[in-house]
Structures are given as structure tokens and as C-alpha cells.
PDB file of N, CA and C in Angstrom:
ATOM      1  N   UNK A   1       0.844  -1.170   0.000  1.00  0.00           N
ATOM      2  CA  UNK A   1       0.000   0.000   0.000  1.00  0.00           C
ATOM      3  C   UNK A   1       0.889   1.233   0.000  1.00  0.00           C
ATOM      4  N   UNK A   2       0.361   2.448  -1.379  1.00  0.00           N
ATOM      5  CA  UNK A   2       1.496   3.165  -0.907  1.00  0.00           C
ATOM      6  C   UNK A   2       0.782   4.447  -0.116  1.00  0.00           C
ATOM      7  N   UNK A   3       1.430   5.743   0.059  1.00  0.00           N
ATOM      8  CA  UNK A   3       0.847   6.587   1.086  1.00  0.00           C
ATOM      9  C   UNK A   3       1.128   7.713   0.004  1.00  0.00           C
ATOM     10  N   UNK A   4       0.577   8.862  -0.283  1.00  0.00           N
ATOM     11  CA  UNK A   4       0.498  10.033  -0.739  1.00  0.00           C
ATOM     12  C   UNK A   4      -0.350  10.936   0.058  1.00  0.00           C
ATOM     13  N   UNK A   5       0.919  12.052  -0.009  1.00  0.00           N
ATOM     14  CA  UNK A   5      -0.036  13.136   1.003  1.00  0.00           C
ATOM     15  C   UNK A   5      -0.884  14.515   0.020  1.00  0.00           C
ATOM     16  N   UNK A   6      -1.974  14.721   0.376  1.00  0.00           N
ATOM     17  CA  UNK A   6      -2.933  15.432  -0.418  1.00  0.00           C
ATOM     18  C   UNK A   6      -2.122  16.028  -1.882  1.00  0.00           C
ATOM     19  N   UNK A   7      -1.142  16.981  -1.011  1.00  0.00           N
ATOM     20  CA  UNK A   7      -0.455  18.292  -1.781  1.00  0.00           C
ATOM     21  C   UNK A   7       0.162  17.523  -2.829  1.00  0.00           C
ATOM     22  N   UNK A   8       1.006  16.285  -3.038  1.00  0.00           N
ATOM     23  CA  UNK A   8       0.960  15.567  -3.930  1.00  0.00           C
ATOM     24  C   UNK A   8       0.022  15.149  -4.890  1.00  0.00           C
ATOM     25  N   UNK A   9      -0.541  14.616  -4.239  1.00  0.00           N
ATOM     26  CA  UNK A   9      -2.152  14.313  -5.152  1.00  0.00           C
ATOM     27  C   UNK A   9      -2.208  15.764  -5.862  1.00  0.00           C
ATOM     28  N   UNK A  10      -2.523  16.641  -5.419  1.00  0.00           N
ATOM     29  CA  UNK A  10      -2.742  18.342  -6.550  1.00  0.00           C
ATOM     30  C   UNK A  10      -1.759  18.306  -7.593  1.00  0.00           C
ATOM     31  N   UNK A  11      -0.484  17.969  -7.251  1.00  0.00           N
ATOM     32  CA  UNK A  11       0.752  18.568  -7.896  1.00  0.00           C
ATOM     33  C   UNK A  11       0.715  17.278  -9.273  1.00  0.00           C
ATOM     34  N   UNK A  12       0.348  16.503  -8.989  1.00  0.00           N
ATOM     35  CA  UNK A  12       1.098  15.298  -9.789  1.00  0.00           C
ATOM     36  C   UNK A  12      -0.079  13.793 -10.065  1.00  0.00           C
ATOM     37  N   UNK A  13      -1.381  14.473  -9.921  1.00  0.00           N
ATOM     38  CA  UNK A  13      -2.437  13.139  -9.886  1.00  0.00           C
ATOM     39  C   UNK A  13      -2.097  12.155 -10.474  1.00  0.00           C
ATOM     40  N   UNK A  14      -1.031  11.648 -11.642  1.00  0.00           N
ATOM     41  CA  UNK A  14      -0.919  10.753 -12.392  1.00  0.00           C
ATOM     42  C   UNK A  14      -0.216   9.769 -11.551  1.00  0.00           C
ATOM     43  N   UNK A  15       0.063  10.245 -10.488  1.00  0.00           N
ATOM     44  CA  UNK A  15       1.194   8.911  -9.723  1.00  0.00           C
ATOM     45  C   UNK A  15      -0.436   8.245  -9.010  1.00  0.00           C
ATOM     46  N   UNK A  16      -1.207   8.825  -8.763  1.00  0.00           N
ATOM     47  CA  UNK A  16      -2.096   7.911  -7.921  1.00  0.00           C
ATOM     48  C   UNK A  16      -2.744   7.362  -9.126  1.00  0.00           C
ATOM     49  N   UNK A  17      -2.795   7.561 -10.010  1.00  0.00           N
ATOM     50  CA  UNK A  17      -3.525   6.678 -11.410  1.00  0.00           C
ATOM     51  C   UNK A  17      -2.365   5.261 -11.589  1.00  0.00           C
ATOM     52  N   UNK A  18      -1.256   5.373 -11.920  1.00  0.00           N
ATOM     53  CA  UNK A  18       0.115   4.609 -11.510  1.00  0.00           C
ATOM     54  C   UNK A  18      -0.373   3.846 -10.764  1.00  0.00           C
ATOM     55  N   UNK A  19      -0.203   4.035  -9.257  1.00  0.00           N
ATOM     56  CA  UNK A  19      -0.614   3.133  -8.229  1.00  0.00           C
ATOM     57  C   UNK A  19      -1.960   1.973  -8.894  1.00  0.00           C
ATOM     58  N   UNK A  20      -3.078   2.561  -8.868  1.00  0.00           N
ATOM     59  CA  UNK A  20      -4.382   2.332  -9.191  1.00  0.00           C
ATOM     60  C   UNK A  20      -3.894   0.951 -10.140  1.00  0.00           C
ATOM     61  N   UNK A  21      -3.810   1.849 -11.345  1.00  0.00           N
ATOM     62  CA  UNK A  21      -3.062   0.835 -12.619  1.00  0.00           C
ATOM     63  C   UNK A  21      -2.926  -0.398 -12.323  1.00  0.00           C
ATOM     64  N   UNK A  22      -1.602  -0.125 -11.093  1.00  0.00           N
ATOM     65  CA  UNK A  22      -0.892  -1.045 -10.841  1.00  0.00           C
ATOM     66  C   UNK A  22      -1.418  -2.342  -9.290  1.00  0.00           C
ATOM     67  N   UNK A  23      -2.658  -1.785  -9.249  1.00  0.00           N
ATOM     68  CA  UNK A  23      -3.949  -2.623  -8.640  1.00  0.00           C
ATOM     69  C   UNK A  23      -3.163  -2.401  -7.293  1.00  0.00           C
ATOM     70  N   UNK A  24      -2.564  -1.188  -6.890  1.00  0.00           N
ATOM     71  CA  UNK A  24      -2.411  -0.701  -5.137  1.00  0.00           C
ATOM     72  C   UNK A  24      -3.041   0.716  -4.468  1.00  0.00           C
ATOM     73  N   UNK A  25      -3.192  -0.425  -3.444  1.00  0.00           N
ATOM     74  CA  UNK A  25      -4.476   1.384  -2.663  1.00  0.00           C
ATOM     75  C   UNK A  25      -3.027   1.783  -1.970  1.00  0.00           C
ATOM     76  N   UNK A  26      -4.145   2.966  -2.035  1.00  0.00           N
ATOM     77  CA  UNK A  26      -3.016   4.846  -1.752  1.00  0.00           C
ATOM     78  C   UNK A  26      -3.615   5.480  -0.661  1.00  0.00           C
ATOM     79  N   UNK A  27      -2.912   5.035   0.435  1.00  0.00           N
ATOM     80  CA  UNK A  27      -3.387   6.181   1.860  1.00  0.00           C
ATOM     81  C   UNK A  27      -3.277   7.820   1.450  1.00  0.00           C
ATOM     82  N   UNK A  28      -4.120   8.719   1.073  1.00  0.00           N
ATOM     83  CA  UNK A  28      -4.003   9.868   1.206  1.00  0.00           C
ATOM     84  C   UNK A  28      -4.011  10.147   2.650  1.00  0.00           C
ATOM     85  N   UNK A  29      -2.695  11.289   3.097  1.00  0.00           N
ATOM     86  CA  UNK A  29      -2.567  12.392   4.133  1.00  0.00           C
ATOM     87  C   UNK A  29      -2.283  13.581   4.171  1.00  0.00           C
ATOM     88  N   UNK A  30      -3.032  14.130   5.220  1.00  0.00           N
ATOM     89  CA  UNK A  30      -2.826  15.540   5.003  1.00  0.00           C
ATOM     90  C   UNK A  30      -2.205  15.747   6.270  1.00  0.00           C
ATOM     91  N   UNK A  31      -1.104  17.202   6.329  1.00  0.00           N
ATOM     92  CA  UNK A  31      -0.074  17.335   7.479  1.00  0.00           C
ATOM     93  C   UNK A  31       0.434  15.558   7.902  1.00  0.00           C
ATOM     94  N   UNK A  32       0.658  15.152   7.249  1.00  0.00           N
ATOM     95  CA  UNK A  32       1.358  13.222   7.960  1.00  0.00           C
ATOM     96  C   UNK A  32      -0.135  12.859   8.778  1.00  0.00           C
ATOM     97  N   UNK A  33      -1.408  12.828   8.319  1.00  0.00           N
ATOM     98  CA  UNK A  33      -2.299  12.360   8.492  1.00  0.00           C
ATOM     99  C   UNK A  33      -3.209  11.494   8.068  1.00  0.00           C
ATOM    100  N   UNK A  34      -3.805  10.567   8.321  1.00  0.00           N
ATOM    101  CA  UNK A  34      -4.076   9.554   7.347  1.00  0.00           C
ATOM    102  C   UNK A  34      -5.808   9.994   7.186  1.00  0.00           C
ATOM    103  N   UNK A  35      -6.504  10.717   5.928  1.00  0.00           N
ATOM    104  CA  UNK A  35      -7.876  11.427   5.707  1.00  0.00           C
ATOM    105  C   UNK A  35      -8.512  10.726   4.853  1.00  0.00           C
ATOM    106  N   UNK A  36      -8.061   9.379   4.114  1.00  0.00           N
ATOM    107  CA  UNK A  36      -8.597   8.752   2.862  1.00  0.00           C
ATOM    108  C   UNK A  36      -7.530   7.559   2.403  1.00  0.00           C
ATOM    109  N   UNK A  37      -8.972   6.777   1.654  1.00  0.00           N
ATOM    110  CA  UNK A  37      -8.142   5.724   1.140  1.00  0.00           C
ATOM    111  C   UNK A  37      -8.822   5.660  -0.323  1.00  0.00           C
ATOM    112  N   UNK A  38      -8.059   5.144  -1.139  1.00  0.00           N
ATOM    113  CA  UNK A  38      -8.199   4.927  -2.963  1.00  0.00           C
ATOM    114  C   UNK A  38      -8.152   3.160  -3.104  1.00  0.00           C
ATOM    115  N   UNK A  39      -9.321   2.894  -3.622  1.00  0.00           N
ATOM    116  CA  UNK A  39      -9.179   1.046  -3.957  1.00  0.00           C
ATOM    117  C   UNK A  39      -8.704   1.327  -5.025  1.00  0.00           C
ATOM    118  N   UNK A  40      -8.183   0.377  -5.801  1.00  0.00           N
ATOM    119  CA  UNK A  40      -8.278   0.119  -7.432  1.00  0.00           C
ATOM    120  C   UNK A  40      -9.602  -0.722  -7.323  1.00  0.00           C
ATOM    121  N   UNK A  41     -10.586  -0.381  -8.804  1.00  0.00           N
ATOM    122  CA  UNK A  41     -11.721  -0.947  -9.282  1.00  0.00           C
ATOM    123  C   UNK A  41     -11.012  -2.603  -8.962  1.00  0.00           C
ATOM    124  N   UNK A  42     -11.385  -3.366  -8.778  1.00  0.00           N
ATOM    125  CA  UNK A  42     -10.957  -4.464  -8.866  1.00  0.00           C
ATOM    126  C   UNK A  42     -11.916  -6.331  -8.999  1.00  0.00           C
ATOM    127  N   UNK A  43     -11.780  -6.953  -9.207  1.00  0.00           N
ATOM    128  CA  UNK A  43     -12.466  -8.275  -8.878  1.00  0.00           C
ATOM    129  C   UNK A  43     -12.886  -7.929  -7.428  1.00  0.00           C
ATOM    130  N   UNK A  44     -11.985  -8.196  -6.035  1.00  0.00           N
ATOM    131  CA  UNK A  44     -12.221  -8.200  -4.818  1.00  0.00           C
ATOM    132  C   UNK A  44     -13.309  -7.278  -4.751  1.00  0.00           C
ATOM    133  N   UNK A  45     -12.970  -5.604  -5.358  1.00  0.00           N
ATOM    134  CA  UNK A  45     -13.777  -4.683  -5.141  1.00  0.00           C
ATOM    135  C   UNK A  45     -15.706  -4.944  -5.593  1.00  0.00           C
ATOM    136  N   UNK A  46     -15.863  -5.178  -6.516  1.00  0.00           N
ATOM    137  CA  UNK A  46     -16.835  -5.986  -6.948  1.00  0.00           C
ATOM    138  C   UNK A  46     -17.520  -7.507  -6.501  1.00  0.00           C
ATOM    139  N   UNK A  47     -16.280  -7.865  -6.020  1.00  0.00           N
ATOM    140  CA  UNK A  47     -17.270  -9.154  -5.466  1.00  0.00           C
ATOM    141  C   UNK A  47     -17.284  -9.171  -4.045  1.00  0.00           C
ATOM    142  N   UNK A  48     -16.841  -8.539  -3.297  1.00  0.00           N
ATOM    143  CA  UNK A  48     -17.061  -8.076  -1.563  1.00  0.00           C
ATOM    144  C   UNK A  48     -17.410  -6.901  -1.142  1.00  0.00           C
ATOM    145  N   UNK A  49     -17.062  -5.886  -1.921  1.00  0.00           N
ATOM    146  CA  UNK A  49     -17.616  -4.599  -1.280  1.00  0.00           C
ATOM    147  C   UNK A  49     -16.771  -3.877  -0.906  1.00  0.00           C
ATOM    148  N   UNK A  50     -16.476  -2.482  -1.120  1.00  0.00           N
ATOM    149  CA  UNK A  50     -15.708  -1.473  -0.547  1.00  0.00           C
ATOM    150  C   UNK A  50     -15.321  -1.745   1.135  1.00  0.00           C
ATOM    151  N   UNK A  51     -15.924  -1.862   1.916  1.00  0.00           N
ATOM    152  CA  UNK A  51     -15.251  -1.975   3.100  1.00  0.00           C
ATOM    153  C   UNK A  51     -14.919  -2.842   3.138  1.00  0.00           C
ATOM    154  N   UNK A  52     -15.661  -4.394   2.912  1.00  0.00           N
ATOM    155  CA  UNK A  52     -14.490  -5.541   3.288  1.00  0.00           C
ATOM    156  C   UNK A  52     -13.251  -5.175   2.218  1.00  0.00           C
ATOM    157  N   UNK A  53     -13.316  -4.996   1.299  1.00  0.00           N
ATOM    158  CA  UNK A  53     -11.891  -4.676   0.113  1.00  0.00           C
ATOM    159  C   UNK A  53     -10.931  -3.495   0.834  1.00  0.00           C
ATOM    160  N   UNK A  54     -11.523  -2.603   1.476  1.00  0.00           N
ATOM    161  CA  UNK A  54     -10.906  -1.811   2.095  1.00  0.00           C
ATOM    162  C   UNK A  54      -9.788  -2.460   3.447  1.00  0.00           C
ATOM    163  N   UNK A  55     -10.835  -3.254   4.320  1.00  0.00           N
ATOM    164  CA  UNK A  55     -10.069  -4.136   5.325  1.00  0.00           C
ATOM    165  C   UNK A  55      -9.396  -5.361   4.816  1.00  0.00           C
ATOM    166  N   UNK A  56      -9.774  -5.877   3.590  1.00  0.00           N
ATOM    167  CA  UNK A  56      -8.895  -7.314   3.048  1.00  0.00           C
ATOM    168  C   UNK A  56      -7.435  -6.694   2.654  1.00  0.00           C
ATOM    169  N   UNK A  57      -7.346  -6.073   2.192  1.00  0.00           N
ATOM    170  CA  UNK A  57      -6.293  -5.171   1.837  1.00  0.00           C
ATOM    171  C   UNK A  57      -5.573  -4.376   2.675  1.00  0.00           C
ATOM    172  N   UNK A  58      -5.900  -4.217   3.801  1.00  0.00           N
ATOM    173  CA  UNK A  58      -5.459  -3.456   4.953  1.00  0.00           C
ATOM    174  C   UNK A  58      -4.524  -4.867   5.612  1.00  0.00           C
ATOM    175  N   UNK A  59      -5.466  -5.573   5.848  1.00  0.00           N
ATOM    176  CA  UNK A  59      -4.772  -7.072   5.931  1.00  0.00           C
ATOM    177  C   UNK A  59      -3.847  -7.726   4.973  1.00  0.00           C
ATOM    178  N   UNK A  60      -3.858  -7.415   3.881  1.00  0.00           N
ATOM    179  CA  UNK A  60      -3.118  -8.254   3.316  1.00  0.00           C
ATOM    180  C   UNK A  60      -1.426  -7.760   2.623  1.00  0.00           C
ATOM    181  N   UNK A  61      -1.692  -6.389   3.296  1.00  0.00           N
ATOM    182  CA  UNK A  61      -0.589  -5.734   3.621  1.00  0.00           C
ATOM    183  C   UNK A  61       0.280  -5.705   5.043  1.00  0.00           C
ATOM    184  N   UNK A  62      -0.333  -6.502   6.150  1.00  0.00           N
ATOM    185  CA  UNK A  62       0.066  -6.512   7.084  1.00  0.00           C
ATOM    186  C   UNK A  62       0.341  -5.010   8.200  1.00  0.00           C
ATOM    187  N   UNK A  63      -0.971  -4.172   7.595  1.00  0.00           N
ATOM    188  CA  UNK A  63      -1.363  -3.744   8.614  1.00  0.00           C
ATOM    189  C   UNK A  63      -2.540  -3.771   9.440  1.00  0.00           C
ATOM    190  N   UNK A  64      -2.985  -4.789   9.195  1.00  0.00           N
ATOM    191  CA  UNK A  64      -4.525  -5.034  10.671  1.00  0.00           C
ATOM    192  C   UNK A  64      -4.182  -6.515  10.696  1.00  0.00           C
ATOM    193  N   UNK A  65      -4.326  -7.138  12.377  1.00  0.00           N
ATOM    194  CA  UNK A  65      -4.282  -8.532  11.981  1.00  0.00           C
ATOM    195  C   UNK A  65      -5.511  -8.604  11.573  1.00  0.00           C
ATOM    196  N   UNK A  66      -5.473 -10.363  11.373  1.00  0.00           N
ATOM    197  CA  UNK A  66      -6.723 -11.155  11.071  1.00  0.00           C
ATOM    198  C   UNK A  66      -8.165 -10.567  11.875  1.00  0.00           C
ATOM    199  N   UNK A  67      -7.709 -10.872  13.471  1.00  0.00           N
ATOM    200  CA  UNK A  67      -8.613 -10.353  14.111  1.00  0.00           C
ATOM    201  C   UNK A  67      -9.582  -9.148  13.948  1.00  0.00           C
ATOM    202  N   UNK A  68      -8.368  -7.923  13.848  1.00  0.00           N
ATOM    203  CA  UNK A  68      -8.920  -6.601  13.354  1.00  0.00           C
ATOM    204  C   UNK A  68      -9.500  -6.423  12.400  1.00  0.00           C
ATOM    205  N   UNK A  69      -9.166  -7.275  11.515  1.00  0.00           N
ATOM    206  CA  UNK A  69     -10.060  -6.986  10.123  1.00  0.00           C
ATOM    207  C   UNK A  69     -11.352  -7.715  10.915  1.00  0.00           C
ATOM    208  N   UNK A  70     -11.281  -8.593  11.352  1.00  0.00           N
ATOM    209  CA  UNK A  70     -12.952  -9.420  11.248  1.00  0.00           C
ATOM    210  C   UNK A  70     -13.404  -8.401  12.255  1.00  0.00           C
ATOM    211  N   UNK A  71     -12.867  -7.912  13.094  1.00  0.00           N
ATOM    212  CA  UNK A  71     -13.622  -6.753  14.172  1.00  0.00           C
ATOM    213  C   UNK A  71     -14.120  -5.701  13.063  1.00  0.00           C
ATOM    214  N   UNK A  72     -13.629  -4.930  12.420  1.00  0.00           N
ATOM    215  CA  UNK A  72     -13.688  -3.988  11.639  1.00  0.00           C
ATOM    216  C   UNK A  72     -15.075  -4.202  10.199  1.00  0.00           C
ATOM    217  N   UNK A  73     -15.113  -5.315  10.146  1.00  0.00           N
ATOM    218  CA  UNK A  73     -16.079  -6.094   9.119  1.00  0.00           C
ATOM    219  C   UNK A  73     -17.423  -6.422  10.268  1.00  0.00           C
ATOM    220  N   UNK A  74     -17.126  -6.625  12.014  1.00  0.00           N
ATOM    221  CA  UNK A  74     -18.387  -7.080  12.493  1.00  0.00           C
ATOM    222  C   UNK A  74     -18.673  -8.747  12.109  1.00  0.00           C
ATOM    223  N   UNK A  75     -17.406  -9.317  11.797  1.00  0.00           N
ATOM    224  CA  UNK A  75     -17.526 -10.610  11.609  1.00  0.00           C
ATOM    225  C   UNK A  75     -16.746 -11.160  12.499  1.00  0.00           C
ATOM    226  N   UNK A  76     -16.858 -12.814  13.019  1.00  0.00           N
ATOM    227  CA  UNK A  76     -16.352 -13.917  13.523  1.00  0.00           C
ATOM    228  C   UNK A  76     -15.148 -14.237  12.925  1.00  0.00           C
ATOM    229  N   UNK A  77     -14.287 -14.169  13.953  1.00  0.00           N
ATOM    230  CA  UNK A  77     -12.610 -14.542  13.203  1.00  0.00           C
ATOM    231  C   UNK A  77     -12.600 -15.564  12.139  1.00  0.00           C
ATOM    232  N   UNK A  78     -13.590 -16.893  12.841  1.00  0.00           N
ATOM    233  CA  UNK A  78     -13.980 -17.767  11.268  1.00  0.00           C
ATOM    234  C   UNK A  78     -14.540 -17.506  10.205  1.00  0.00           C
ATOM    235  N   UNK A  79     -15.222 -16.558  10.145  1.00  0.00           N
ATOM    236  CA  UNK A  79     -16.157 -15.716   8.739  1.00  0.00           C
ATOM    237  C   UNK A  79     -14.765 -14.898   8.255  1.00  0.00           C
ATOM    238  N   UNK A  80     -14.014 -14.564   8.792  1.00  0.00           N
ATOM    239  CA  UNK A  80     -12.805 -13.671   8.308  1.00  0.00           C
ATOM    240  C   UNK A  80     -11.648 -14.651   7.224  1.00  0.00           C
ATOM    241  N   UNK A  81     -11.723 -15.670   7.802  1.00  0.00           N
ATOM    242  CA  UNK A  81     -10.873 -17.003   7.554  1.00  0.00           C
ATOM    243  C   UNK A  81     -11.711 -17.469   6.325  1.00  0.00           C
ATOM    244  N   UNK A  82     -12.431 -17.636   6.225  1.00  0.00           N
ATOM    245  CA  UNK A  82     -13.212 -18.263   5.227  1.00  0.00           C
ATOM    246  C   UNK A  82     -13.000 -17.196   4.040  1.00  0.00           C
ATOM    247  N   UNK A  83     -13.377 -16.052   4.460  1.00  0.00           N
ATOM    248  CA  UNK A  83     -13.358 -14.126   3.431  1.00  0.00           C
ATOM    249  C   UNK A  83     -12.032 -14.532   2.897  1.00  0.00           C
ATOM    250  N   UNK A  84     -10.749 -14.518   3.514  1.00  0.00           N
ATOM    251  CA  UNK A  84      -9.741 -14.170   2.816  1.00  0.00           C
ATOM    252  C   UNK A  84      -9.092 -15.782   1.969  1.00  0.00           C
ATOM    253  N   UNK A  85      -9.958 -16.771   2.764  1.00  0.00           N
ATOM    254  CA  UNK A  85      -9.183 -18.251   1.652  1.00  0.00           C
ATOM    255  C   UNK A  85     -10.012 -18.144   0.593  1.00  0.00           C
ATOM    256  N   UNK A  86     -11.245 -17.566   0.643  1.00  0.00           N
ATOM    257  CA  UNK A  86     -12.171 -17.639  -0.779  1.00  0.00           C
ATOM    258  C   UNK A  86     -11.663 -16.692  -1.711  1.00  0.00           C
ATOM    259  N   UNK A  87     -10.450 -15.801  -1.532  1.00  0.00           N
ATOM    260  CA  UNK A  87      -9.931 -14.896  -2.070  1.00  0.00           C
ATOM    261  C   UNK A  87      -8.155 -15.117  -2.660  1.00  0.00           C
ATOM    262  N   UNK A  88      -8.117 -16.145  -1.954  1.00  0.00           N
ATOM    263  CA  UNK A  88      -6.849 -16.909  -2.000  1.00  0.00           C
ATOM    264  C   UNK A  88      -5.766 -15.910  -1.711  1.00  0.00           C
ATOM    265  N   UNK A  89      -6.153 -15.511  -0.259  1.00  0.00           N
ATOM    266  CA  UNK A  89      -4.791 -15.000   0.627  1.00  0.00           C
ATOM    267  C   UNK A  89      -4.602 -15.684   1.546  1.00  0.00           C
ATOM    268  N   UNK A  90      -3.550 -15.711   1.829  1.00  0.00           N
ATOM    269  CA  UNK A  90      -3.133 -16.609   3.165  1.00  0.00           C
ATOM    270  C   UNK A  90      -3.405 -16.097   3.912  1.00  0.00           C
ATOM    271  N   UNK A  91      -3.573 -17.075   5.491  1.00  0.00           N
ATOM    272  CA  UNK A  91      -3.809 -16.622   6.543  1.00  0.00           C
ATOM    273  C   UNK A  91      -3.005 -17.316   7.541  1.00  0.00           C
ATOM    274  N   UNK A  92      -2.838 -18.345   7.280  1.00  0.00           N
ATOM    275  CA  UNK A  92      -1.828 -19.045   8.251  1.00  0.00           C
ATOM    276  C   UNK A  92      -0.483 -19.084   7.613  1.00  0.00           C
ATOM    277  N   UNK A  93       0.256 -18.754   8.193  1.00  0.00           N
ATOM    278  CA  UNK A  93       1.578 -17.901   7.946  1.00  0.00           C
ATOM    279  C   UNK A  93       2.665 -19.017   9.003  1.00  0.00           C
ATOM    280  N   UNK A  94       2.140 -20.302   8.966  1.00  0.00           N
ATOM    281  CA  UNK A  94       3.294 -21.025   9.931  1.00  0.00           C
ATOM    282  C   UNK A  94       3.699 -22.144   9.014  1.00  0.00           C
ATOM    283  N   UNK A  95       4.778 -22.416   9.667  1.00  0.00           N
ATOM    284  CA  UNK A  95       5.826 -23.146   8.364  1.00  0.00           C
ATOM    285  C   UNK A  95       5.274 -24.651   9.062  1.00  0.00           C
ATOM    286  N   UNK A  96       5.307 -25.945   7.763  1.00  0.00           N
ATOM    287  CA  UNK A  96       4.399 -26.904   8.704  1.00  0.00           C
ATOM    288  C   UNK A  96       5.420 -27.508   9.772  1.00  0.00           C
ATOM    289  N   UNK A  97       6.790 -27.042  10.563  1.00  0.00           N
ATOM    290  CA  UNK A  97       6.952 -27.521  11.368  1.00  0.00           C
ATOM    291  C   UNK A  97       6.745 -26.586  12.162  1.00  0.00           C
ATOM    292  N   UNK A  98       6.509 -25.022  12.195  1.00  0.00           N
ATOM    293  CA  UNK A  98       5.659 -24.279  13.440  1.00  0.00           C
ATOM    294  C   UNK A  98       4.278 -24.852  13.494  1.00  0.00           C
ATOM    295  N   UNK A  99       3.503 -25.245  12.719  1.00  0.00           N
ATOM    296  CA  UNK A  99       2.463 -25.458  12.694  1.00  0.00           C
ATOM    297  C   UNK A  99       2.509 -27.172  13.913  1.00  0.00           C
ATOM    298  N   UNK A 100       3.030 -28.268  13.680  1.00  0.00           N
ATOM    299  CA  UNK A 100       2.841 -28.891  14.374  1.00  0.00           C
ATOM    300  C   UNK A 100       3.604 -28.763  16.016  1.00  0.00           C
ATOM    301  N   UNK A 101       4.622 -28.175  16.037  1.00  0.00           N
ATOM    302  CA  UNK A 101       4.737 -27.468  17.311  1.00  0.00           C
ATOM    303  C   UNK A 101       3.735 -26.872  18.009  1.00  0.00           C
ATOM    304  N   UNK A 102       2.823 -25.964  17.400  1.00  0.00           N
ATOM    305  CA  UNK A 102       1.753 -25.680  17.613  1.00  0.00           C
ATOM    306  C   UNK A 102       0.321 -26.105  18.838  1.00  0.00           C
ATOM    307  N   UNK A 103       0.286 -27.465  17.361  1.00  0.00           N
ATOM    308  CA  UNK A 103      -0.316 -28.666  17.605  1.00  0.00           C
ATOM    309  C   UNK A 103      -0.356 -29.360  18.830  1.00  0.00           C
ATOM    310  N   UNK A 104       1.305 -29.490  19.376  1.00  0.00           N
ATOM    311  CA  UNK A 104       1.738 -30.152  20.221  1.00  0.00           C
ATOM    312  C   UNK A 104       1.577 -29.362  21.573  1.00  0.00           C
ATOM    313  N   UNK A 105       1.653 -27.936  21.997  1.00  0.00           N
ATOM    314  CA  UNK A 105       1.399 -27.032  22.668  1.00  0.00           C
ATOM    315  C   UNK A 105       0.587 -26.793  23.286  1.00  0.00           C
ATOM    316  N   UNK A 106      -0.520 -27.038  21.815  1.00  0.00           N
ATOM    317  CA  UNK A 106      -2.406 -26.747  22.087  1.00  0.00           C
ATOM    318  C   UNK A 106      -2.848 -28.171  22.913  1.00  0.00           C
ATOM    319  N   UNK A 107      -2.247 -29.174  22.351  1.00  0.00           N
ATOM    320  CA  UNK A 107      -2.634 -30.786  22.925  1.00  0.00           C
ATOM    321  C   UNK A 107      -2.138 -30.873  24.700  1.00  0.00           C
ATOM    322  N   UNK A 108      -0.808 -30.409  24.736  1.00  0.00           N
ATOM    323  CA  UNK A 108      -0.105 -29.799  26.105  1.00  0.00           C
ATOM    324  C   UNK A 108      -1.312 -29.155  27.211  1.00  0.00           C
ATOM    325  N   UNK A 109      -1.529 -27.869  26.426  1.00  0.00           N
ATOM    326  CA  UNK A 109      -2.323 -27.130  27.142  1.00  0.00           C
ATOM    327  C   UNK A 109      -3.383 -28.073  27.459  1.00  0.00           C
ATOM    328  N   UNK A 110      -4.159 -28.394  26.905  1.00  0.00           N
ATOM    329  CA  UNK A 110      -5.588 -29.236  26.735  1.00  0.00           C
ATOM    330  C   UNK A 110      -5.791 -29.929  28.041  1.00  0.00           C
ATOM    331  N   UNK A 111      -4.600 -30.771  27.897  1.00  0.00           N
ATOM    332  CA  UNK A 111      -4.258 -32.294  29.000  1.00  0.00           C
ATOM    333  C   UNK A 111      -4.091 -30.975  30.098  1.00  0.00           C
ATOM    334  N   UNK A 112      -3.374 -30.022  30.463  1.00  0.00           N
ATOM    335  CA  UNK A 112      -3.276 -29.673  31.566  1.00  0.00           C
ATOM    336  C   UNK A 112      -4.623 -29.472  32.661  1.00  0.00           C
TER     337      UNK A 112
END
């Protein structure tokens, strides 16, 4: 995601067309403030909707976790999970030997 601050946007609109183009949203700020966001038209945009596309993308840049996005949407961390594999982004981000460490942890805990 890139960031452009307003006075840019006046001086030079073609870089946020660029971005767009190039299917990345553009934090507009004003004084280092964050006042707006730009989707690109997109598939996602069309088949989920401006705010979830707004938060899938917020996520899939690694700035909201998982959680936050499904808070931010008013959905169940599992409705969030389901949103972003039907979109084919990852969500589990553990290598399969973190993943069964994991496993082994959660089974740990359980028995305790």
C-alpha cells in the first residue's frame, strides 16, 4: 500500500492513477495524516464490497491482523478465515513444522 499526502495528489495526480493501474491502494494524508483511502476498481472490489476490500487489503498488507479486520467487518474470526481463503490469501503464515509445534502445545495445554 502506498501513502500520498494530499499536496501531492494536486501537484502530480498521475502517480495515484500509476498506483491504481498497478492494482495498489493509496493512503491519502494531510499534514502526515491519514484522511482517505483509494481502492483500485478491482475483482475483490466488486465481489465483496468497498469496506471488506478496504479491510482485506489493509490485511493483506500486514497492517490489521486477522482479528482486526474481522472486528472492523463485524464478523467472527472464522467468517474472516473463510473471506480471505475464498480470495486466496493466506492466513496461516506457519511453516508446517511451526504449525505442528503448535499442535503439540495446544494438545499440552488441553491435558493440563
Amino acid at each position: 500500500m502506498q501513502t500520498m499526502a494530499i499536496r501531492d495528489l494536486k501537484n502530480n495526480p498521475s502517480h495515484m492513477t500509476e498506483y491504481l493501474e498497478h492494482n495498489q491502494s493509496v493512503f491519502i494524508t494531510k499534514h502526515s495524516k491519514p484522511i482517505g483511502i483509494t481502492l483500485p476498481l478491482n475483482d475483490d472490489v466488486f465481489s465483496v464490497g468497498l469496506r471488506q476490500s478496504a479491510a482485506i487489503d489493509q490485511y493483506r498488507h500486514g497492517l490489521i491482523s486477522l482479528g482486526k479486520m474481522a472486528e472492523f467487518l463485524s464478523i467472527t474470526k472464522t467468517e474472516a478465515i473463510r473471506l480471505v481463503d475464498r480470495l486466496g490469501i493466506d492466513w496461516l503464515d506457519y511453516t508446517p513444522e511451526e504449525l505442528e509445534e503448535q499442535a503439540i502445545a495446544a494438545g499440552a495445554y488441553r491435558r493440563a
